[in-house]
N, C-alpha and C. Protein backbone atom coordinates (compact mmCIF):
# COMPACT_ATOMS: atom_id res chain seq x y z
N UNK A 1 83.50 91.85 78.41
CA UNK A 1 83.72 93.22 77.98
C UNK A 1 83.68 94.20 79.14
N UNK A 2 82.53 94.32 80.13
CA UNK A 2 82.82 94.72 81.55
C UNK A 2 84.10 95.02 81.77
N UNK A 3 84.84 93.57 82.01
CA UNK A 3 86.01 93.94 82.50
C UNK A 3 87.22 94.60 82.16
N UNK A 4 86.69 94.79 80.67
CA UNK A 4 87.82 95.56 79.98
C UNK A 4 87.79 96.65 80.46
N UNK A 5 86.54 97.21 80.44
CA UNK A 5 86.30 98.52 80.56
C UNK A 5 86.29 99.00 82.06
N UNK A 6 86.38 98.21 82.54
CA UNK A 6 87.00 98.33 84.15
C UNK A 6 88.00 98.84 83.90
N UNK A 7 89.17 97.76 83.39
CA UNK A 7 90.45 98.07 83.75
C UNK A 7 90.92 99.17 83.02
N UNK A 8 90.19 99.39 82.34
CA UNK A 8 90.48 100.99 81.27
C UNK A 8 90.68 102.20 81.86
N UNK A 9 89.30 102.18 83.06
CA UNK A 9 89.46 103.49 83.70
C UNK A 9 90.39 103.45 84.51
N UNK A 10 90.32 104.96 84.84
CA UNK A 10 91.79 105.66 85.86
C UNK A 10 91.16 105.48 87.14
N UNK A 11 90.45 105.55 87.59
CA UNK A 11 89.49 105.38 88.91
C UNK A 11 89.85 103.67 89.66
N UNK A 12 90.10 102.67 88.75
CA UNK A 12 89.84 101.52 88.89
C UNK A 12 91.33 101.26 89.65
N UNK A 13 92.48 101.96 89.13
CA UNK A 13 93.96 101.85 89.67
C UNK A 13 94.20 102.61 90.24
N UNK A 14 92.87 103.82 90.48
CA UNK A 14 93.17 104.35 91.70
C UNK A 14 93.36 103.50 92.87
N UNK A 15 91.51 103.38 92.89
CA UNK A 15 90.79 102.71 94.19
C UNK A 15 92.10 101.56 94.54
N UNK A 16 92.79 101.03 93.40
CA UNK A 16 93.44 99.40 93.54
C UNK A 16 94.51 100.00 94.51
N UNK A 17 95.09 101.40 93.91
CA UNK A 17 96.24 101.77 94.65
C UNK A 17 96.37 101.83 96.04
N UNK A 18 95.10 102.70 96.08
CA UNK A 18 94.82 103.17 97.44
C UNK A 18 94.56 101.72 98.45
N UNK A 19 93.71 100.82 98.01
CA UNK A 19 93.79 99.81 99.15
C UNK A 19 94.86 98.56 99.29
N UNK A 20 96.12 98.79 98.47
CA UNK A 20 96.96 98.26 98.28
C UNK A 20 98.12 99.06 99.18
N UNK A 21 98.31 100.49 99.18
CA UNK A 21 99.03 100.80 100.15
C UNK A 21 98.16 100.96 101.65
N UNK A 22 96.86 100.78 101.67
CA UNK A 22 96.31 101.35 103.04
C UNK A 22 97.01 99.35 103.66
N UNK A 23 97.14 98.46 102.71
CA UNK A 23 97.33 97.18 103.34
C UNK A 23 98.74 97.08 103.58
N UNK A 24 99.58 97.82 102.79
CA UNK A 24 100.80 97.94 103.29
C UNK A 24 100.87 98.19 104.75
N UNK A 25 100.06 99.56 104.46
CA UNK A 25 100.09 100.38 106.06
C UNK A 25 99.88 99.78 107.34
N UNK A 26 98.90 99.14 107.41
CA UNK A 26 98.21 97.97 108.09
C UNK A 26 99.43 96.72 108.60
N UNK A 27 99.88 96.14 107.49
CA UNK A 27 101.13 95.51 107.47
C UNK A 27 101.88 95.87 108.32
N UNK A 28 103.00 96.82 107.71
CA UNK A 28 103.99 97.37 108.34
C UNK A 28 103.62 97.82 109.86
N UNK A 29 102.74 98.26 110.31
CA UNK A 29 102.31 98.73 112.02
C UNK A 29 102.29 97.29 112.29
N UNK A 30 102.04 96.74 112.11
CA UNK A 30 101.34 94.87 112.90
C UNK A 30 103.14 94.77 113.03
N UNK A 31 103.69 94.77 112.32
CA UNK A 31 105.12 94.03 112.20
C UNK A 31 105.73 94.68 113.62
N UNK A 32 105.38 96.00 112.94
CA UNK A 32 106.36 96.70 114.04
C UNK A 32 106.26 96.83 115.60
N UNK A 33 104.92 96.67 115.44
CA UNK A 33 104.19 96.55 117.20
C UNK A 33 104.74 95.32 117.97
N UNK A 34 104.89 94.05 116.78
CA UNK A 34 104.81 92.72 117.43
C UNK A 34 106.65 92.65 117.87
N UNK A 35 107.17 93.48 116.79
CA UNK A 35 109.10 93.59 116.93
C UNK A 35 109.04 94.72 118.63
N UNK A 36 108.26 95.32 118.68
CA UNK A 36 108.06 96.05 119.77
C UNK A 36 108.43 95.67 120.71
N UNK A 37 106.89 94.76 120.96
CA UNK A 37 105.99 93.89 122.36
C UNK A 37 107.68 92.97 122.26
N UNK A 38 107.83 92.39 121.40
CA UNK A 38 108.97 90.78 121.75
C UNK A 38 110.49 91.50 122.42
N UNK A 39 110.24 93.29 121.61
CA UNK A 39 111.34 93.45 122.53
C UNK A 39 111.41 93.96 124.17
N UNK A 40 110.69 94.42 124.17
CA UNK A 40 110.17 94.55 125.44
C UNK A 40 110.06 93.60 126.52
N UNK A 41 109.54 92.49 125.82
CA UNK A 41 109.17 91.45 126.93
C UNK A 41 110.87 90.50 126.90
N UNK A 42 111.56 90.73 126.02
CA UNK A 42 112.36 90.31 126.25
C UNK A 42 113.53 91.19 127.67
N UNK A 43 113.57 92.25 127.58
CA UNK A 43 113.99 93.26 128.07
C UNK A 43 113.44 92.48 129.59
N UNK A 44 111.92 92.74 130.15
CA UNK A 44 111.26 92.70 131.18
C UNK A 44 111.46 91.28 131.22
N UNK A 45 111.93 89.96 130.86
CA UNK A 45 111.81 88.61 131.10
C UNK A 45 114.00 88.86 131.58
N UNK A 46 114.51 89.94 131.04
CA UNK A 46 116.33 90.18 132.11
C UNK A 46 116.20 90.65 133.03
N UNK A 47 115.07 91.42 132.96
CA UNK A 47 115.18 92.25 134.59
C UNK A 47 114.88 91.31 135.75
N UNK A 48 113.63 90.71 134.82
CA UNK A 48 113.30 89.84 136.43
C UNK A 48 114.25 88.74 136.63
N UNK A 49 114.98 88.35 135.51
CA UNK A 49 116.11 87.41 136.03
C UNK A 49 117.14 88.16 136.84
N UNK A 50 117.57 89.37 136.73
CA UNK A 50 118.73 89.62 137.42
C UNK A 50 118.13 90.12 139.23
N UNK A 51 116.65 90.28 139.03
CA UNK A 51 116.15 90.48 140.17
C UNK A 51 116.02 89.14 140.78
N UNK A 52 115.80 88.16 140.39
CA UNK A 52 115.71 87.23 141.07
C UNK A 52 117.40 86.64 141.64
N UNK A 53 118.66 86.67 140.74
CA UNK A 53 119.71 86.53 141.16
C UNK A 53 120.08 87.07 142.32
């Protein structure tokens, strides 16, 4: 019965909301940092090839 009355309140899909998009948020930065860094290092792994040519 607890849990009914959990899921009843408005508070309960708040809180759910809120740490459901803060994990999005979290998500999406990790992705984008790592699409970042790989491009980058890809970038800096041509230069030093054409420097070494």
């Amino acid at each position: 019965m607890a849990v009914l009355s959990l899921l009843r309140t408005s508070t309960f899909w708040l809180v759910l909301s809120a740490v459901l998009c803060g994990a999005a948020v979290v998500i999406h930065g990790s992705a984008s940092y790592d699409r970042g860094y790989a491009t980058a290092r890809a970038e800096g792994d041509a230069a030093l090839l054409n420097l070494q040519l």
